[in-house]
Each structure stands twice: as C-alpha cells, then as structure tokens.
Protein backbone atom coordinates (compact mmCIF):
# COMPACT_ATOMS: atom_id res chain seq x y z
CA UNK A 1 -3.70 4.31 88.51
CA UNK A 2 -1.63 2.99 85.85
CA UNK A 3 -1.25 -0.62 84.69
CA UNK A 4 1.98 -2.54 82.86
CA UNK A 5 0.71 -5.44 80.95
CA UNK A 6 2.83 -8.15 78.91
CA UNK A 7 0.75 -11.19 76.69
CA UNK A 8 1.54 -14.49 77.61
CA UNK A 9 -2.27 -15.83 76.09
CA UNK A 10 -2.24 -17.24 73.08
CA UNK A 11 -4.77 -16.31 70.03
CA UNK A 12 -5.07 -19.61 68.69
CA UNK A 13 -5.97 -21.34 72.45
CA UNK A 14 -8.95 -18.20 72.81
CA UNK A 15 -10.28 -18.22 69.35
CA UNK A 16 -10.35 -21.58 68.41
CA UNK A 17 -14.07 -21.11 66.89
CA UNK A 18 -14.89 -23.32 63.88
CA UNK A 19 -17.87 -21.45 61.57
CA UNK A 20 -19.97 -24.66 61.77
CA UNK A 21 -20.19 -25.38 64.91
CA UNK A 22 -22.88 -22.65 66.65
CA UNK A 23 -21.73 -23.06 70.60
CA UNK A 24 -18.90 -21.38 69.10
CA UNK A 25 -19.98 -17.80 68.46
CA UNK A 26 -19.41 -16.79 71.97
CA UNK A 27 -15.28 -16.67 70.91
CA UNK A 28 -15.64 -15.37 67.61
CA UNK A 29 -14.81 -11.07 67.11
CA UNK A 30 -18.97 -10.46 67.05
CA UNK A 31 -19.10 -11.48 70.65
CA UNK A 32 -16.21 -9.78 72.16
CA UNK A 33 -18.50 -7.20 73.56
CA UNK A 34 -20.83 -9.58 75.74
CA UNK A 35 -21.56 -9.05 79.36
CA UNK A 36 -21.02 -11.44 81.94
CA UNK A 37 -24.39 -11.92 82.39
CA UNK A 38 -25.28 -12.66 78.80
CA UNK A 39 -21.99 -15.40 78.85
CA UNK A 40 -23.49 -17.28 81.51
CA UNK A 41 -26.85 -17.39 79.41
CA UNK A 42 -24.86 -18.44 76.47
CA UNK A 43 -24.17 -21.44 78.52
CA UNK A 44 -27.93 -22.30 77.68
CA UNK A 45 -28.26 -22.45 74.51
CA UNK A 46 -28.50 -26.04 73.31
CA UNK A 47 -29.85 -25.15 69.79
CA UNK A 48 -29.15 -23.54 66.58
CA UNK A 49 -32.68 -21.80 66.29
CA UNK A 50 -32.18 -20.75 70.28
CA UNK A 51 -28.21 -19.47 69.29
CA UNK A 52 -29.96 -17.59 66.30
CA UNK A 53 -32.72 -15.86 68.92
CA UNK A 54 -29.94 -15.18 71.17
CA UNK A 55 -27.36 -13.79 68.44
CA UNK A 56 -30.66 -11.52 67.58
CA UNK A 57 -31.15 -9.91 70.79
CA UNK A 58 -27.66 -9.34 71.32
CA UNK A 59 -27.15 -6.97 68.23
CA UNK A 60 -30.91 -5.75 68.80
CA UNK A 61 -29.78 -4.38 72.03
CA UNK A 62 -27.33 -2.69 71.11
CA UNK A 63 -28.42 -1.13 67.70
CA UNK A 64 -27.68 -1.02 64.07
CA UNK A 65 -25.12 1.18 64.41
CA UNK A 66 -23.17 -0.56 66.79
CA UNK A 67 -23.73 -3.84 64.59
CA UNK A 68 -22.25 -1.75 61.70
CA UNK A 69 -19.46 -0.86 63.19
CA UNK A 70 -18.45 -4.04 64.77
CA UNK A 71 -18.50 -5.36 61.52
CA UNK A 72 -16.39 -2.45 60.13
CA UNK A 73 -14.02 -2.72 62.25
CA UNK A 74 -13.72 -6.53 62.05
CA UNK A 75 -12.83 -6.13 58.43
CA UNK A 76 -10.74 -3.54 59.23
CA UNK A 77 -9.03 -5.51 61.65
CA UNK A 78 -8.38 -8.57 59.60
CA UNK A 79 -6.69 -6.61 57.29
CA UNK A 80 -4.31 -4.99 60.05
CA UNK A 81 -3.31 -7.45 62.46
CA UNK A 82 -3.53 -10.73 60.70
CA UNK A 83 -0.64 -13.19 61.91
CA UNK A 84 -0.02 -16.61 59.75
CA UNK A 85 -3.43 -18.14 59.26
CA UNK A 86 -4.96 -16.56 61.75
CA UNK A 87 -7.36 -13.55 60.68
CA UNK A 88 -6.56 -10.38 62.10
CA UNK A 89 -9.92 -10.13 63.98
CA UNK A 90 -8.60 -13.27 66.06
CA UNK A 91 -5.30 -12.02 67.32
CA UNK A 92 -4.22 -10.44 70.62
CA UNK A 93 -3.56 -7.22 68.79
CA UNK A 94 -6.93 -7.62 66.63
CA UNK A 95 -9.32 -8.03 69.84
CA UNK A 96 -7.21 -5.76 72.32
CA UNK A 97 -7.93 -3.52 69.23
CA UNK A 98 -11.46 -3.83 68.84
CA UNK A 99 -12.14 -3.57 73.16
CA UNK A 100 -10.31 -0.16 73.04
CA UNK A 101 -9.17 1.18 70.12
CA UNK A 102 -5.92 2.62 68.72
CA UNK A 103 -3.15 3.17 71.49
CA UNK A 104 -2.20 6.51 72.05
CA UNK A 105 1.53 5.50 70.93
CA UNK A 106 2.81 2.02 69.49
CA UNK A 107 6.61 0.80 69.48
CA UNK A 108 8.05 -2.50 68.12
CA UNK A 109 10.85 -4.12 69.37
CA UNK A 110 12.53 -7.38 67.57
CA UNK A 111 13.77 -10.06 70.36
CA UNK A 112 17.78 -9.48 71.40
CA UNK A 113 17.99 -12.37 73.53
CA UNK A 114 17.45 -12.61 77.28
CA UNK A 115 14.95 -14.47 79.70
CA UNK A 116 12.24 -16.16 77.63
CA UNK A 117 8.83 -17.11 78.34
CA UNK A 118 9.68 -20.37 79.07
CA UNK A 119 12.31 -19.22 81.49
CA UNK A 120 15.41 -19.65 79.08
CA UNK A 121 17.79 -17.17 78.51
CA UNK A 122 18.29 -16.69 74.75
CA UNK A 123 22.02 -15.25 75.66
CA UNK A 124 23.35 -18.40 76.28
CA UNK A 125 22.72 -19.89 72.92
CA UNK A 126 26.43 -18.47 72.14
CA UNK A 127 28.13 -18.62 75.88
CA UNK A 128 30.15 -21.78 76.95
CA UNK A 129 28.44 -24.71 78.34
CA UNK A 130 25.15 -23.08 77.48
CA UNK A 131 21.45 -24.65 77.38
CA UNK A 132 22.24 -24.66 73.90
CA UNK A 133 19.35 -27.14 72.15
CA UNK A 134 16.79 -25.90 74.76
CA UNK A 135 17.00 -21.75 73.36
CA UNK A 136 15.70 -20.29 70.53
CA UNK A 137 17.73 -20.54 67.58
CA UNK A 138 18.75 -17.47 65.88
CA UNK A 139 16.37 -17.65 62.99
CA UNK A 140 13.46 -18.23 65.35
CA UNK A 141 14.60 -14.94 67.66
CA UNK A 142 14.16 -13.17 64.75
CA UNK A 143 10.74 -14.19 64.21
CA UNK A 144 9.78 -12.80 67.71
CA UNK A 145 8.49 -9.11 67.90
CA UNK A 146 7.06 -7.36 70.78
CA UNK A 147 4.56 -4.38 70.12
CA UNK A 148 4.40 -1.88 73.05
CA UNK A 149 0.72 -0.48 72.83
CA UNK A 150 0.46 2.55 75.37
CA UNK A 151 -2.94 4.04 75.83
CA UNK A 152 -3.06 7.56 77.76
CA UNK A 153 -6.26 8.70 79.67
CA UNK A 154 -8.10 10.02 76.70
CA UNK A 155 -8.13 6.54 75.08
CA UNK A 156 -9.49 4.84 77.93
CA UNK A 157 -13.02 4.72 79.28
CA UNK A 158 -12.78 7.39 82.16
CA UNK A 159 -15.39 5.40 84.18
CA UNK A 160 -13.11 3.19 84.70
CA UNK A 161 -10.80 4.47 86.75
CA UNK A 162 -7.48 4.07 84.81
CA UNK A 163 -5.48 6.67 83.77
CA UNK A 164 -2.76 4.85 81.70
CA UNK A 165 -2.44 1.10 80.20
CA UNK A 166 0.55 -0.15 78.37
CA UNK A 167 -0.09 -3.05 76.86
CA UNK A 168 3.78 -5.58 75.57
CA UNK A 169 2.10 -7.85 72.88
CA UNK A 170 5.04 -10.42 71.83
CA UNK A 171 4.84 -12.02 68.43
CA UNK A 172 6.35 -15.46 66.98
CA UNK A 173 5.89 -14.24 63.47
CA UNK A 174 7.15 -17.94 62.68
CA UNK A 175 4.33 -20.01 64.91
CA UNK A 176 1.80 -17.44 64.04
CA UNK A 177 1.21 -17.18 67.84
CA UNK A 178 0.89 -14.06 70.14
CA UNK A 179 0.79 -13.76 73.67
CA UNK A 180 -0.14 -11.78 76.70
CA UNK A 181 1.48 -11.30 80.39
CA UNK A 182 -0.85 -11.71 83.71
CA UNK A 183 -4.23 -12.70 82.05
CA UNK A 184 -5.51 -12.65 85.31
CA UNK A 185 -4.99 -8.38 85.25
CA UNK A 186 -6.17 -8.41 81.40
CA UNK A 187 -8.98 -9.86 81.03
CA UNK A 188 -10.73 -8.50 83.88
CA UNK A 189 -10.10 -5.04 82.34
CA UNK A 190 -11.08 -6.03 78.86
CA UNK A 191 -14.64 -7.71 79.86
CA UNK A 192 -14.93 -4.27 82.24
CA UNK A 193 -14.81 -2.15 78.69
CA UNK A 194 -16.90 -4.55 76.46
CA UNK A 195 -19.37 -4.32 79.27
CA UNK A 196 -19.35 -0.68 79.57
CA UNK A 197 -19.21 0.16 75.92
CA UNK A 198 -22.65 -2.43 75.84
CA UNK A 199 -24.33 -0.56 77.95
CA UNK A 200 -23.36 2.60 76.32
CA UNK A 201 -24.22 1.59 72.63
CA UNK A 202 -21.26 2.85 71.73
CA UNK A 203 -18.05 1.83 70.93
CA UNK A 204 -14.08 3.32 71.74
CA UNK A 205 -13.25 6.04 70.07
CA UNK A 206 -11.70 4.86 66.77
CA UNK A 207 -12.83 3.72 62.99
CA UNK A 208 -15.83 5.53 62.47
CA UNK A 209 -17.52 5.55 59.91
CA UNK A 210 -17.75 9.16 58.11
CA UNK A 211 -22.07 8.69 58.68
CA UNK A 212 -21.26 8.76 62.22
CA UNK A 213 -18.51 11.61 62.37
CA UNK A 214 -18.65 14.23 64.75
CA UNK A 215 -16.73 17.00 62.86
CA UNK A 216 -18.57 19.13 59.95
CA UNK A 217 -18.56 18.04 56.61
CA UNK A 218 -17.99 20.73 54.14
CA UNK A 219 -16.37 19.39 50.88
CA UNK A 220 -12.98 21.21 49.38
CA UNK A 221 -13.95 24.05 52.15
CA UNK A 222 -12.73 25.73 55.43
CA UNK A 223 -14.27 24.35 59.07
CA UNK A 224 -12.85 25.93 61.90
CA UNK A 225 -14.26 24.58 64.35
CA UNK A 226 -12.55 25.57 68.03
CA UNK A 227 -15.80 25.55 69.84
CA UNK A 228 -16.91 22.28 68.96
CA UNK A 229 -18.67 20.62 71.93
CA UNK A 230 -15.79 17.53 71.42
CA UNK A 231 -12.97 19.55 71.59
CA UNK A 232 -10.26 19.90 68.66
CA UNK A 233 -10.27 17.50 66.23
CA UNK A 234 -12.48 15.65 67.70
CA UNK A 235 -13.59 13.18 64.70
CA UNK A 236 -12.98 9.75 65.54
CA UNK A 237 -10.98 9.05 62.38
CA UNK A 238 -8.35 10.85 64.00
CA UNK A 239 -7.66 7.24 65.84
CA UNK A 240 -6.68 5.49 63.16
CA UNK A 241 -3.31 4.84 62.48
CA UNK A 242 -1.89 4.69 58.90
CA UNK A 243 -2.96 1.80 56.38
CA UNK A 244 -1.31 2.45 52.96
CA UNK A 245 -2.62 -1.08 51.65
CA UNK A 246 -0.21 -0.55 49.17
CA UNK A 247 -1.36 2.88 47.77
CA UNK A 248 1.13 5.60 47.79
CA UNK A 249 0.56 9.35 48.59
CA UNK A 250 2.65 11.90 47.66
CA UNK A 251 2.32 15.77 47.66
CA UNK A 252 3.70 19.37 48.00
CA UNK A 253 2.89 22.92 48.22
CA UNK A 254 2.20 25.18 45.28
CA UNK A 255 0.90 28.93 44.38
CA UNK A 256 -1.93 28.93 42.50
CA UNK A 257 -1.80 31.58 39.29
CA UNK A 258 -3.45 34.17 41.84
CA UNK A 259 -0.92 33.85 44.30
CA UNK A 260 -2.95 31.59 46.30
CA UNK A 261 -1.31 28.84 48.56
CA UNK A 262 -2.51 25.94 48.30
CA UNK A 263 -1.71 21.54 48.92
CA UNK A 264 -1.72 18.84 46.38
CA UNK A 265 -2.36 15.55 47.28
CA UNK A 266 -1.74 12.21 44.65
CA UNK A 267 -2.95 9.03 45.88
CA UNK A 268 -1.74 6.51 43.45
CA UNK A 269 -3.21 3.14 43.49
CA UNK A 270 -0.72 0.43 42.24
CA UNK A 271 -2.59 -2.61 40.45
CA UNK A 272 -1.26 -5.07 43.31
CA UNK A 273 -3.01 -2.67 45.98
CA UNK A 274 -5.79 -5.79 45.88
CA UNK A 275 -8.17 -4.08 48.61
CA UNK A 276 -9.31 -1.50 45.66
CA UNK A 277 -9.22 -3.29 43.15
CA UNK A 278 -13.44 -4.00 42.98
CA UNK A 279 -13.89 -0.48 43.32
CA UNK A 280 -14.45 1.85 40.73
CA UNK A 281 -14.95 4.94 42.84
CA UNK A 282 -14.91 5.60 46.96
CA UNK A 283 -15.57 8.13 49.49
CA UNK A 284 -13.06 10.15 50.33
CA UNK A 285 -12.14 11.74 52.72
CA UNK A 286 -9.42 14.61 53.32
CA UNK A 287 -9.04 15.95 56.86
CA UNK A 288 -6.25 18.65 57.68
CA UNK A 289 -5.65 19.93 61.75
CA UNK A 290 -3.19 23.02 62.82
CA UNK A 291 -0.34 22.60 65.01
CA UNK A 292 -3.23 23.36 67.77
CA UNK A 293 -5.12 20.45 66.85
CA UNK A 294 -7.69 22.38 65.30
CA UNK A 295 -9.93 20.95 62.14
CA UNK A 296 -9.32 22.91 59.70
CA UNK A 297 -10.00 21.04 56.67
CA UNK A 298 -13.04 18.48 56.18
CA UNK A 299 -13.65 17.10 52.41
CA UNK A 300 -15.85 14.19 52.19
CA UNK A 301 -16.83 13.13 48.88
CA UNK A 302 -17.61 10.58 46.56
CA UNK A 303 -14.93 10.40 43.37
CA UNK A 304 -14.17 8.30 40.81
CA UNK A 305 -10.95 6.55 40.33
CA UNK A 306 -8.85 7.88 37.53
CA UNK A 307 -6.84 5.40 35.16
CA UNK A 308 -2.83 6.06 34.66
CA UNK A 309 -1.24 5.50 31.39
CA UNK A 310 0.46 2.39 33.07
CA UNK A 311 -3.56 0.82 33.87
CA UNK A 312 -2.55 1.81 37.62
CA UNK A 313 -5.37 4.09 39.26
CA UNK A 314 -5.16 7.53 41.16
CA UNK A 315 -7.00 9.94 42.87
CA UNK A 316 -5.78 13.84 43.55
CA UNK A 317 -7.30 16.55 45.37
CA UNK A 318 -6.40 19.84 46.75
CA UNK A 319 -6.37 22.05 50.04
CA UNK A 320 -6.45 25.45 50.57
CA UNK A 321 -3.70 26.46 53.45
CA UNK A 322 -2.37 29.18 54.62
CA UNK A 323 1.57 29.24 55.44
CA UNK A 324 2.54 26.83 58.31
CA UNK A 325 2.67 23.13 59.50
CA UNK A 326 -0.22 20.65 59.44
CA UNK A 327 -1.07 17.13 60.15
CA UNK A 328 -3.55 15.50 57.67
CA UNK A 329 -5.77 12.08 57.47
CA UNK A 330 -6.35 10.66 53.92
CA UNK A 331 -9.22 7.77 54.15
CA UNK A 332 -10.40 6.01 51.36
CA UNK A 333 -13.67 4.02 51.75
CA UNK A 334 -15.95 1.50 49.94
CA UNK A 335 -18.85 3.59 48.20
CA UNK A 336 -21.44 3.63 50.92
CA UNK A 337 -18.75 4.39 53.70
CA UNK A 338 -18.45 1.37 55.27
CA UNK A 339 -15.11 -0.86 54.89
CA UNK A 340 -11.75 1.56 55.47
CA UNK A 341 -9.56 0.79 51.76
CA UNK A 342 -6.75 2.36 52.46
CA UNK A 343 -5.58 5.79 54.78
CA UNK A 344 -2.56 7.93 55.24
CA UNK A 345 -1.55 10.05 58.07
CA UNK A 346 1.15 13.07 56.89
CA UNK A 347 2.68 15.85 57.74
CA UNK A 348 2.19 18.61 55.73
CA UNK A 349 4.16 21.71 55.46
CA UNK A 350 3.14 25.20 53.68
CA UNK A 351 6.10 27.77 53.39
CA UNK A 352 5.42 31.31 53.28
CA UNK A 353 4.80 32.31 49.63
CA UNK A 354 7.76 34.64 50.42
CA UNK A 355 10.31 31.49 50.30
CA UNK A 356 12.27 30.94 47.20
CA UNK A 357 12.00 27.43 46.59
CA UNK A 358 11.36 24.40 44.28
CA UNK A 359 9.05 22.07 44.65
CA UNK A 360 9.39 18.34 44.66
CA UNK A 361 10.00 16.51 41.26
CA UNK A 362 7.33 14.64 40.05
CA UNK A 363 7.62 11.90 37.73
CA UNK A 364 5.48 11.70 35.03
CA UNK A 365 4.39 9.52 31.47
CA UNK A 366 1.09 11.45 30.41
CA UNK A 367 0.63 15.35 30.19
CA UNK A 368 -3.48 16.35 29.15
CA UNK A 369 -4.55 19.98 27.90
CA UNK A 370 -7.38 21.11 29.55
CA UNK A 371 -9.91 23.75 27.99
CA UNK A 372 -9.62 26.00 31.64
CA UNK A 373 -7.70 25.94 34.84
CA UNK A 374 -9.21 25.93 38.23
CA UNK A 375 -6.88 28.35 40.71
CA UNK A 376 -6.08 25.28 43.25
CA UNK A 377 -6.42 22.71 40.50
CA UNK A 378 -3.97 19.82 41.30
CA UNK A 379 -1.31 18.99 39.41
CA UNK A 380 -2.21 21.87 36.66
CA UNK A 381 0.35 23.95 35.19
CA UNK A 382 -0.84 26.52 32.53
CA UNK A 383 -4.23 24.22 31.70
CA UNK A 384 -1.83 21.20 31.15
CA UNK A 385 -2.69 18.35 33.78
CA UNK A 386 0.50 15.86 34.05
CA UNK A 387 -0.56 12.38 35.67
CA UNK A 388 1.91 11.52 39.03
CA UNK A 389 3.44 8.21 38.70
CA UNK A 390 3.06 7.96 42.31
CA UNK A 391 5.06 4.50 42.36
CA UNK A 392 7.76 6.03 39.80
CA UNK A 393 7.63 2.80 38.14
CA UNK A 394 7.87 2.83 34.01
CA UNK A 395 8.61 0.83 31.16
CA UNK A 396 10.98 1.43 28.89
CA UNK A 397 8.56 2.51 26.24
CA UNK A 398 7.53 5.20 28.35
CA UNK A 399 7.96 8.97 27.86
CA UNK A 400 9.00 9.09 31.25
CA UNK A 401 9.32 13.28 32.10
CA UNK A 402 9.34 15.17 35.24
CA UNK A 403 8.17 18.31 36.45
CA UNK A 404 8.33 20.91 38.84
CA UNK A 405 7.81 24.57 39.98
CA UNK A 406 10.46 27.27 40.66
CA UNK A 407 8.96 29.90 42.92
CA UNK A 408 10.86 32.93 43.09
CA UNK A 409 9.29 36.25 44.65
CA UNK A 410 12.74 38.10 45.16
CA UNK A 411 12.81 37.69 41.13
CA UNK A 412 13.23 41.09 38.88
CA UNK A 413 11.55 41.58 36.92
CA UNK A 414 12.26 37.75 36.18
CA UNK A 415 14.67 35.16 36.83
CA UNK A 416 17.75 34.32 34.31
CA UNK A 417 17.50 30.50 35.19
CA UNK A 418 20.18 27.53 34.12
CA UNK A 419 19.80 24.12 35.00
CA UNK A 420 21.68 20.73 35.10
CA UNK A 421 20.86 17.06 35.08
CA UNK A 422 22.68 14.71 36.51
CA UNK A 423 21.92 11.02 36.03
CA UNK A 424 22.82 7.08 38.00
CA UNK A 425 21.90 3.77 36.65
CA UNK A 426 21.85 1.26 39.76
CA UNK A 427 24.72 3.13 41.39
CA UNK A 428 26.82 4.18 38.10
CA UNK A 429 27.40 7.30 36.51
CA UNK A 430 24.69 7.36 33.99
CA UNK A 431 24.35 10.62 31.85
CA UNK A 432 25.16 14.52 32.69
CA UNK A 433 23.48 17.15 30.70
CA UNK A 434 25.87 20.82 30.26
CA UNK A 435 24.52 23.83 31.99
CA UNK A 436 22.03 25.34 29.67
CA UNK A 437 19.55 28.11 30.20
CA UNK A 438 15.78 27.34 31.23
CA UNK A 439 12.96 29.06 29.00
CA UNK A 440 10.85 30.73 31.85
CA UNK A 441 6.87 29.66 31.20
CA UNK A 442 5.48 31.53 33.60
CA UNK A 443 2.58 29.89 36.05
CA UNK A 444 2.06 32.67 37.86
CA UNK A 445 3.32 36.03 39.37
CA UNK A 446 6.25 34.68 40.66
CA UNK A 447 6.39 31.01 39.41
CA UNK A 448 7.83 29.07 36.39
CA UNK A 449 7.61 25.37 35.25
CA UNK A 450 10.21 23.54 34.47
CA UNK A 451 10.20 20.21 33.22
CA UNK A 452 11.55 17.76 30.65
CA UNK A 453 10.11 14.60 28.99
CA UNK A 454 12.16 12.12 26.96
CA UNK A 455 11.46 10.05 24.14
CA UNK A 456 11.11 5.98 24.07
CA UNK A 457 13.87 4.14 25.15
CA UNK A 458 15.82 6.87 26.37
CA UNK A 459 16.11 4.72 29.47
CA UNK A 460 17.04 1.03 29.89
CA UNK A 461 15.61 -1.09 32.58
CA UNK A 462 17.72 -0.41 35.62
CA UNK A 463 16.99 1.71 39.12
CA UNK A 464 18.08 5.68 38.30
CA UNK A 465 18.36 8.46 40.15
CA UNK A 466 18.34 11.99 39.17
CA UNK A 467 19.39 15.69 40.44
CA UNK A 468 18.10 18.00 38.58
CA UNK A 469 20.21 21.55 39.88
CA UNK A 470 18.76 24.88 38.54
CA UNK A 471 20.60 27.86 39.59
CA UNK A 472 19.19 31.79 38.92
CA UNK A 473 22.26 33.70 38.02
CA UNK A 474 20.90 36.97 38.71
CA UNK A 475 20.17 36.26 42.59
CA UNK A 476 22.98 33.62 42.71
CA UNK A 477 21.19 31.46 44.18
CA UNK A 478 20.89 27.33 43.63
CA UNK A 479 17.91 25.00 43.92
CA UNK A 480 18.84 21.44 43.75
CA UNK A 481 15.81 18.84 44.12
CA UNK A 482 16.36 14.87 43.87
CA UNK A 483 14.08 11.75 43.03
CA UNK A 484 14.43 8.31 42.07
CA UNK A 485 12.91 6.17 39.69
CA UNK A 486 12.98 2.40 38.03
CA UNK A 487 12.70 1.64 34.39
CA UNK A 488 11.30 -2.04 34.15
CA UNK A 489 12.18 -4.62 32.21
C-alpha cells in the first residue's frame, strides 16, 4: 500500500495555541501524541487545576522517558523547521516530524510556475492576455518551496499497514505558511501513529537520546556488532539528518608514526554558532558504519571545548580505520545528553596506506609542543599540535600557516621533494613562490610534514586561494592539493 500526499493545511490555522490560555494545550507539540479517546475527554476540562490533573496523567502514562524525549525533540525541532515566527515545533514539517520521524529521503524543489493552489496558473503571469494581477508575482514564486519527504517501510510503523508514504510539504517562505494536500488522507494516518506510538511508550525511530541508545558504547574503541538483535546500525541516531548549527567539520586520513591508519576529525565552533555558546563542554558522540551498514565505531564521551587563538572553540577526536569507505555521525549534546547542539553526517574515506598521496591542507594560526605523542593523536605531527581554523577565517595579524602530510611508501630510501606556491587575492594573481626543495621531517616510516607559516601582515584583507604543488623528483611524480582562505579586515 503506498500513499502520495501533498499539504494544503496551514500551520498557523492548526496551532494557533496562545501559552495563557489552558483549553489550548490540546494543539500545542506536547499533545500531538493524544488518542482519540483522551481528545474527546479534553473536551471536559473546564479548569486550570482539572487541565493540570489531566496534563499529569497524560505524561504519567506514558513515562519519563517518553516525556523526555518529546521534549527533546521539540527543541530539536524548533531549531530545524522553524518558518517566520512560527517555532519549528508548530510547522507542518515540525509535527509531521515529531509523528514519524526523519524521512527515509528528502528533496526540495523551488516553485517554476504552473497550476497553483488556488487554481491559477503561475505561467501566465508572462503570456498575452494573462490573469496577470491574480498570479503570483515573481518575487513571491520564489518564496515558495516544496519539500518531498519520502518515508520507506522501515520508517513507518509496520502495524500499520503501509509500506511507503511520500509526503509534498509546500512552503511560502514569504507568508511564513505551509501547507498540506488531502487532510482528509493525513490526518487520519497521523492520529493512527500518535495513537500507536501511545500505547507503545515509545516513540519513531529518530533523536534519541545517547541514555536510550541501542548500540554499545565503548569510547575511542572498536564495536562490531553484526549480531546485534536490531540489525546493523541500528542506533536511532542514525535518523537524524545533518544540523551543522553553524559548526564546521572537517577531516582526513593520516598514518600514525607506527604505520597505523587512522581518521581525524575537527569540529570547529565559530563564535556566531549561538546554540553552543552556554556550553563549556558536551557529550559527544562519534559513530562510524562500513559500506555494510555495520557499527563499527561508537565513542561517547564527555569533553571539554577547546579555545582557538581567534576566541572561536573546537573539538577534535580520532578513529581508528582500516582502509576503505565509511559513513560517520558526529552529535554534539548539552552535558547531561539531552538537547542535540549540533551533528554532522560524512563520508569518510581511508586509502590503503599503500597510496602515495597528500593530505588535505589545513589552515592554521597556533602550533603547541607537546611533552609526548599519542600514535592516533589528532592533528599531531612530531609532538607539535597545530590548531585547525576550521572556518579559515584570520586577521591580518595572524600567523596564518598551513600544513600537511606527504605519504610516500614507494619512497627510497627517501623522497627528493620540491614544492611550489601559488597564490590569488579575490580572483587576481597574488604571489608565486620558485620551485625550491622541501626539508623532509619525517613523521613516520613513510611520511613527511610539510608546512609553512608566515609572519604578520603577510596578507591583506581580501579572499585568497592557494595551490600548494610538491613534486618528488626521484619517482616523478606530482601532488597538488588546494584550499581557500579569507584574511579579514
């Protein structure tokens, strides 16, 4: 059985709750999960004290944890799907979102013209004799969006009978209004899952809180976990799709000084990403799968926030991996594991420590000796830890520098290496070093830094771009790795 829906429902006619006024819980996001039965009892209550009893039994039968994660994923969805003044909890997308969950696949499309809801064809805005005044402008086409949510099977309540949903949610960005198709087919379905998700004390499978997770915890360690009674990566945080709230995550491969492969994760918390701002330190939590959607990687922990040289924040960590391809899930929550900050999905890719190659450039202002080096240690090059400016922002002041690591395993006994930098300032030829040999630090077996760092003022504000090509002239072969950065004013 499959179902096509399109919204024609507005948000603002449902949810038109005011905090004050009691009678009004029975709209508001806490109440989406009511029975039938308990909305015709609702029609009862004639008193604040008997709303209050009421409001009581309804969380009390379905649990704490059920409470908690309403509440989570409230917040969560305010954050998400908030459209003009309306809070994200309120909208179409923010309640079809909290019934079932994230959709299997999502797709926006912005308006082209054609048949509108009110039966006028935007097309004729430009044709001869057309409706003209009656159309939407151009400006206000532009405004309109429509989100195709698609769940599969495995996102929908089984019980239920229905083996596919897509779900067209259309958007007038400029009204702040969304709305749904054939109510008369959604609802029905919607009341059918709050009602069975009641009953169940549980709720769809998505936003979890790590407290409630089914996969293993093991911190910085392996978890392969095939047999798991849920399947492959069966922890619900797989269901969340990605929420940068302005953080930025950036990574690569490296081998460690004992040839071990490993992944480096920077999550680099600008000081306009306002969600962390209160926080000092948050759970984390790093989950990796295979290409068979097995959990291989499960680090929860609590960590403190690190401070930049710029008064931005950052976090890194690091993953043991074994050549190949990977999908990972970087959460960040409040302390006690609550209230979802921030998360990244990526795809993560491992080449075989066989693989000439150079790693991604990383910009950099602040380079710390440490007294020791950990063999997966992030960001660590010969004990020397160099801070990732994930946003590549500076100031002019700055000793803005770069890094990066050649690995070369064909090498012998060691590479003759020359390199070349070649600058742009917004678009223009900026400044191009002559070929000149590397000096080869070794960071391991097979691997060399190389890097450069420039003094004060070296760069004026102005959007640059760099190649940096380094060629080994006993192999032949070249390496040639790119990045951008902006020099403020």
């Amino acid at each position: 059985m499959s179902l096509v829906i399109a919204l024609l429902f507005t948000a603002n006619a449902l949810f038109a709750a005011s905090p004050a006024d009691f009678r009004k819980w029975i709209d508001s996001p806490e109440a989406y999960y009511a029975t039938a039965e308990e909305r015709t009892d609702w029609q009862k209550v004639a008193t604040k004290e008997q709303a209050d009893e009421f409001i009581a039994e309804y969380w009390s039968k379905r649990g704490p944890a059920f409470r908690k994660e309403v509440m989570t994923r409230i917040e969560f969805a305010d954050a998400q799907f908030a459209l003009g003044g309306t809070p994200g909890s309120r909208t179409v997308r923010g309640r079809i979102w909290l019934l079932l969950g994230s959709p299997s696949e999502t797709k926006a499309l912005r308006q082209q013209g054609g048949p509108s809801s009110s039966g006028v064809d935007d097309r004729q805005v430009s044709a001869p004799g057309g409706i003209g005044g009656l159309s939407r402008n151009n400006i206000e086409r532009a405004a309109l969006m429509t989100t195709v949510w698609l769940y599969r099977s495995d996102r929908l309540p089984k019980e239920l009978g229905l083996s596919e949903l897509t779900i067209n949610i259309q958007s007038n960005v400029a009204r702040g209004q969304e709305t749904v198709e054939n109510p008369g087919i959604v609802e029905p379905y919607l009341r059918r899952v709050a009602e069975y998700h009641s009953n169940r004390g549980t709720l769809a499978v998505t936003a979890r809180v790590p407290g409630n997770a089914a996969a293993p915890a093991q911190q910085g360690g392996i978890v392969d976990a095939p047999d798991s009674p849920l399947g492959p990566s069966s922890d619900p945080l797989w269901m969340i799709d990605s929420s940068p709230n302005n953080t930025i995550l950036n990574g690569d491969a490296y081998i460690g000084p004992n040839e071990q492969p490993f992944y480096a994760v920077n999550l680099f918390i600008p000081k306009n990403a306002a969600t962390l701002q209160p926080w000092k330190s948050v759970l984390f939590v790093g989950m990796i799968r295979d290409a068979e959607g097995r959990t291989l990687i499960n680090d929860r922990a609590q960590v403190d926030l690190q401070e930049s040289a710029s008064g931005a924040r950052y976090l890194d960590r690091s993953f043991p991996l074994a050549p190949g391809r990977y999908e990972a899930q970087i959460v960040l929550f409040s302390p006690e594991g609550t209230t979802i900050l921030a998360n990244h999905r990526a795809e993560l890719n491992v080449p075989p420590v066989t693989e000439p190659r150079l790693s991604r450039l990383l910009m950099t202002d602040r380079a710390t000796v440490l007294e020791n080096q950990g063999a997966t240690d992030p960001f660590v090059f010969l004990a020397t830890k160099y801070d990732v400016r994930g946003d590549r922002k500076f100031r002019a002041t700055d000793r803005i520098g770069y890094v990066t690591v050649l690995a070369n395993p064909n090498a012998s006994p060691e590479p003759a290496l020359t390199q070349r930098m070649v600058f742009t300032r917004d678009g223009q030829p900026f400044a191009r070093t002559p070929l000149e040999p590397v000096p080869l630090v070794r960071t391991g077996p097979k691997t060399w830094l190389i890097g450069n760092q420039f003094d004060p003022e070296t760069f004026k504000p102005g959007h640059y771009a760099l190649e940096l090509q380094v060629r080994d002239t006993i192999s032949g072969k070249l390496y040639v790795e790119k990045t951008e950065f902006d020099v403020m004013p």
